[in-house]
Each structure stands twice: as C-alpha cells, then as structure tokens.
Protein backbone atom coordinates (compact mmCIF):
# COMPACT_ATOMS: atom_id res chain seq x y z
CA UNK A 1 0.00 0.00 0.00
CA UNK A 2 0.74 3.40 -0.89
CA UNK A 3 0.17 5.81 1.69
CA UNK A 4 0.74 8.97 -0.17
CA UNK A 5 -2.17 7.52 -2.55
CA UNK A 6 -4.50 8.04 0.31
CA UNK A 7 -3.13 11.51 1.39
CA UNK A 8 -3.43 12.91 -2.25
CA UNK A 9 -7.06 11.55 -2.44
CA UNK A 10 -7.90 13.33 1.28
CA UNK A 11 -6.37 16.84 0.32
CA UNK A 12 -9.77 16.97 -1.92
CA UNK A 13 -12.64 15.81 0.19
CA UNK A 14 -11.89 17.35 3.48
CA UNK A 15 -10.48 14.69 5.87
CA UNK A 16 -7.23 16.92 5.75
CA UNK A 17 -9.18 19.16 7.83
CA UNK A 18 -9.42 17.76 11.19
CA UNK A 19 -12.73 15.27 10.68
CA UNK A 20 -12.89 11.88 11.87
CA UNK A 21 -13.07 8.90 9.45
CA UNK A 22 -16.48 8.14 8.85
CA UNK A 23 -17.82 11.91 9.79
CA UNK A 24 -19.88 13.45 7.00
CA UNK A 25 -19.08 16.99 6.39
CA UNK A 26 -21.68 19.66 7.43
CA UNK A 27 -23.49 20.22 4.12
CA UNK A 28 -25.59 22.57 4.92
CA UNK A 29 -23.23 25.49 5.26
CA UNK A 30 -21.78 24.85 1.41
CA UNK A 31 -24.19 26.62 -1.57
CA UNK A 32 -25.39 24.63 -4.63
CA UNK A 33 -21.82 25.33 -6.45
CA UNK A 34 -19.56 23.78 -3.51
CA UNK A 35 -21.94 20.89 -2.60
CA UNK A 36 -21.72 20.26 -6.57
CA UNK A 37 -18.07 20.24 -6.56
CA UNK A 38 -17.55 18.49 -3.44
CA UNK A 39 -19.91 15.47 -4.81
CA UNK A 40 -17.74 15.65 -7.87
CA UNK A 41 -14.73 14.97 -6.03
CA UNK A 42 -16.12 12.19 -3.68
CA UNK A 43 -16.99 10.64 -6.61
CA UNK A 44 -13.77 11.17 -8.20
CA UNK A 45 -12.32 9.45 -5.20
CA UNK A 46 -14.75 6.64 -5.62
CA UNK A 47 -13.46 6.17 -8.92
CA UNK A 48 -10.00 6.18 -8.25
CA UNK A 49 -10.26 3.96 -5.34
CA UNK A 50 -12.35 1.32 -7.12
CA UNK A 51 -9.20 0.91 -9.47
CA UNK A 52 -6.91 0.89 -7.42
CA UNK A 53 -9.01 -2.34 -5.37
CA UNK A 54 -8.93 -3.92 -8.99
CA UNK A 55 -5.23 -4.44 -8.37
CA UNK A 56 -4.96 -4.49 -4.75
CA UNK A 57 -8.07 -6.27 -3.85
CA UNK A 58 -6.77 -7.31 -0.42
CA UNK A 59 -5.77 -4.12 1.21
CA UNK A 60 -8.07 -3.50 3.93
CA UNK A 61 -7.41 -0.13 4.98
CA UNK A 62 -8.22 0.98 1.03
CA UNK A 63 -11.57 -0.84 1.00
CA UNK A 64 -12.34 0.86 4.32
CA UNK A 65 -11.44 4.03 2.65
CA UNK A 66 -13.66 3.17 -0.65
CA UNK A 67 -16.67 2.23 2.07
CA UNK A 68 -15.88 5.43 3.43
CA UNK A 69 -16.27 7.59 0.68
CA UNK A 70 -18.83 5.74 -0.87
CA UNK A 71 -21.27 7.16 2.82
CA UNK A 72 -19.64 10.47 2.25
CA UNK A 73 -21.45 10.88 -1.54
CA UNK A 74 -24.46 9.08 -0.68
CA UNK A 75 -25.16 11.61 2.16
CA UNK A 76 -24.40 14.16 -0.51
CA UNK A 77 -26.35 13.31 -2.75
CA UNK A 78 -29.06 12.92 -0.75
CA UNK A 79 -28.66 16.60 0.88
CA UNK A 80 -28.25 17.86 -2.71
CA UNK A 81 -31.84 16.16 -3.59
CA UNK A 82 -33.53 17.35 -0.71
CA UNK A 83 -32.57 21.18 -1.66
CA UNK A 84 -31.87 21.08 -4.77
CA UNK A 85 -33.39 18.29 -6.59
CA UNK A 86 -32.28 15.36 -7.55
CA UNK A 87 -29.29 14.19 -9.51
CA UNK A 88 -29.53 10.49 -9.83
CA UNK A 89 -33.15 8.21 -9.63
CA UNK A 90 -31.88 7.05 -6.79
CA UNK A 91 -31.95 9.90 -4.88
CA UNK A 92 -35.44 11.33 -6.51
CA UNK A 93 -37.46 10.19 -3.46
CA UNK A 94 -35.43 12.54 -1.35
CA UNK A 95 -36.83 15.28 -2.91
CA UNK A 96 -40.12 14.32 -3.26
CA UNK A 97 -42.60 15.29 -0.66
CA UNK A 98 -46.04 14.56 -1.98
CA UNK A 99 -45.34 13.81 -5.81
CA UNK A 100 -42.49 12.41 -8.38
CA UNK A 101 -40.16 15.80 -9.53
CA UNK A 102 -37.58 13.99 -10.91
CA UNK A 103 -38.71 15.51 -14.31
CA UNK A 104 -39.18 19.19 -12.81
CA UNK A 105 -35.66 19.91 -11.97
CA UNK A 106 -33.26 21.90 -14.68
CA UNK A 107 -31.68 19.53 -16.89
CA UNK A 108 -27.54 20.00 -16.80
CA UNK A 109 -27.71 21.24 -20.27
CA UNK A 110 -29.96 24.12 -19.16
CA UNK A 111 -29.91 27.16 -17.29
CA UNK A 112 -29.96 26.40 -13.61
CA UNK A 113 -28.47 22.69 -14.16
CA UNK A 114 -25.52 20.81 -12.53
C-alpha cells in the first residue's frame, strides 16, 4: 500500500481538515456550487479507489477508505436532492414530498443545471 495515494485523495474531500473517518461533512453550510463540486470529487475518489481495489483487492485499509467515501457521496447526494433536486433516480425520493419531480428539476444542459 501506498500511503501517499490516500493523502493525495484526502487533500480533496476534506479529511485533511481535522474530521474523523467516517464523519460526513456539514453540508448545509456549502451553496449549490460547492456541494456540486464536493460530490464531484467524492466521486472522483470513488473512482479512483475502485481501481486501485482492482489491483490491490486485499488491502483493507483501502476498501475501508472506498466504504468510506462511498457514505460520504451518498449523504451528498441525498442533501443535494432534498434542496436542490435530484441528480440520480436514486436519490429522486429525497426530494419528493407529496409527488415524483424527478422531471421538474433543470436539466444539466440548461440554465440552472448541474
């Protein structure tokens, strides 16, 4: 295992800033724009890790880290849905209160979008 791999991956979705593993960053206090970009970079992560199990698939501490992440973007995406709309199916019953809106929200294509 590489630990710089794991350093370079945390300067970009905030565990170099004092949070525990496994704590979810406050969402609330980022706008649209930096909730946007920090799900983009969890899922960047995501990504990265995922290969990097393909060819390590027995280091522990980088599956934890991949489970990890993988809670981080879920919780973002579903604070993202429920104030912004959705941005996967998934997550379209998050921002639903009393009928389906998955087709209501901007597309990313137009004005207002991702």
């Amino acid at each position: 295992m590489n630990p710089n791999m794991y350093q370079n991956m945390n300067r970009n979705t905030g565990r170099n800033t004092g949070q525990n593993m496994g704590q979810v960053p406050d969402h609330s206090m980022m706008n649209r724009r930096q909730l946007m970009d920090h799900i983009n970079q969890v899922s960047f992560v995501i990504n990265e890790i995922t290969l990097y199990l393909d060819t390590h698939p027995c280091d522990t501490e980088a599956l934890e880290y991949f489970r990890e992440m993988s809670r981080h973007r879920s919780q973002a995406l579903k604070d993202y849905a429920e104030s912004y709309g959705p941005l996967t199916v998934d997550t379209a019953a998050d921002s639903c209160s009393d009928r389906w809106s998955w087709i209501n929200e901007p597309w990313p294509w137009q004005e207002g979008g991702c």
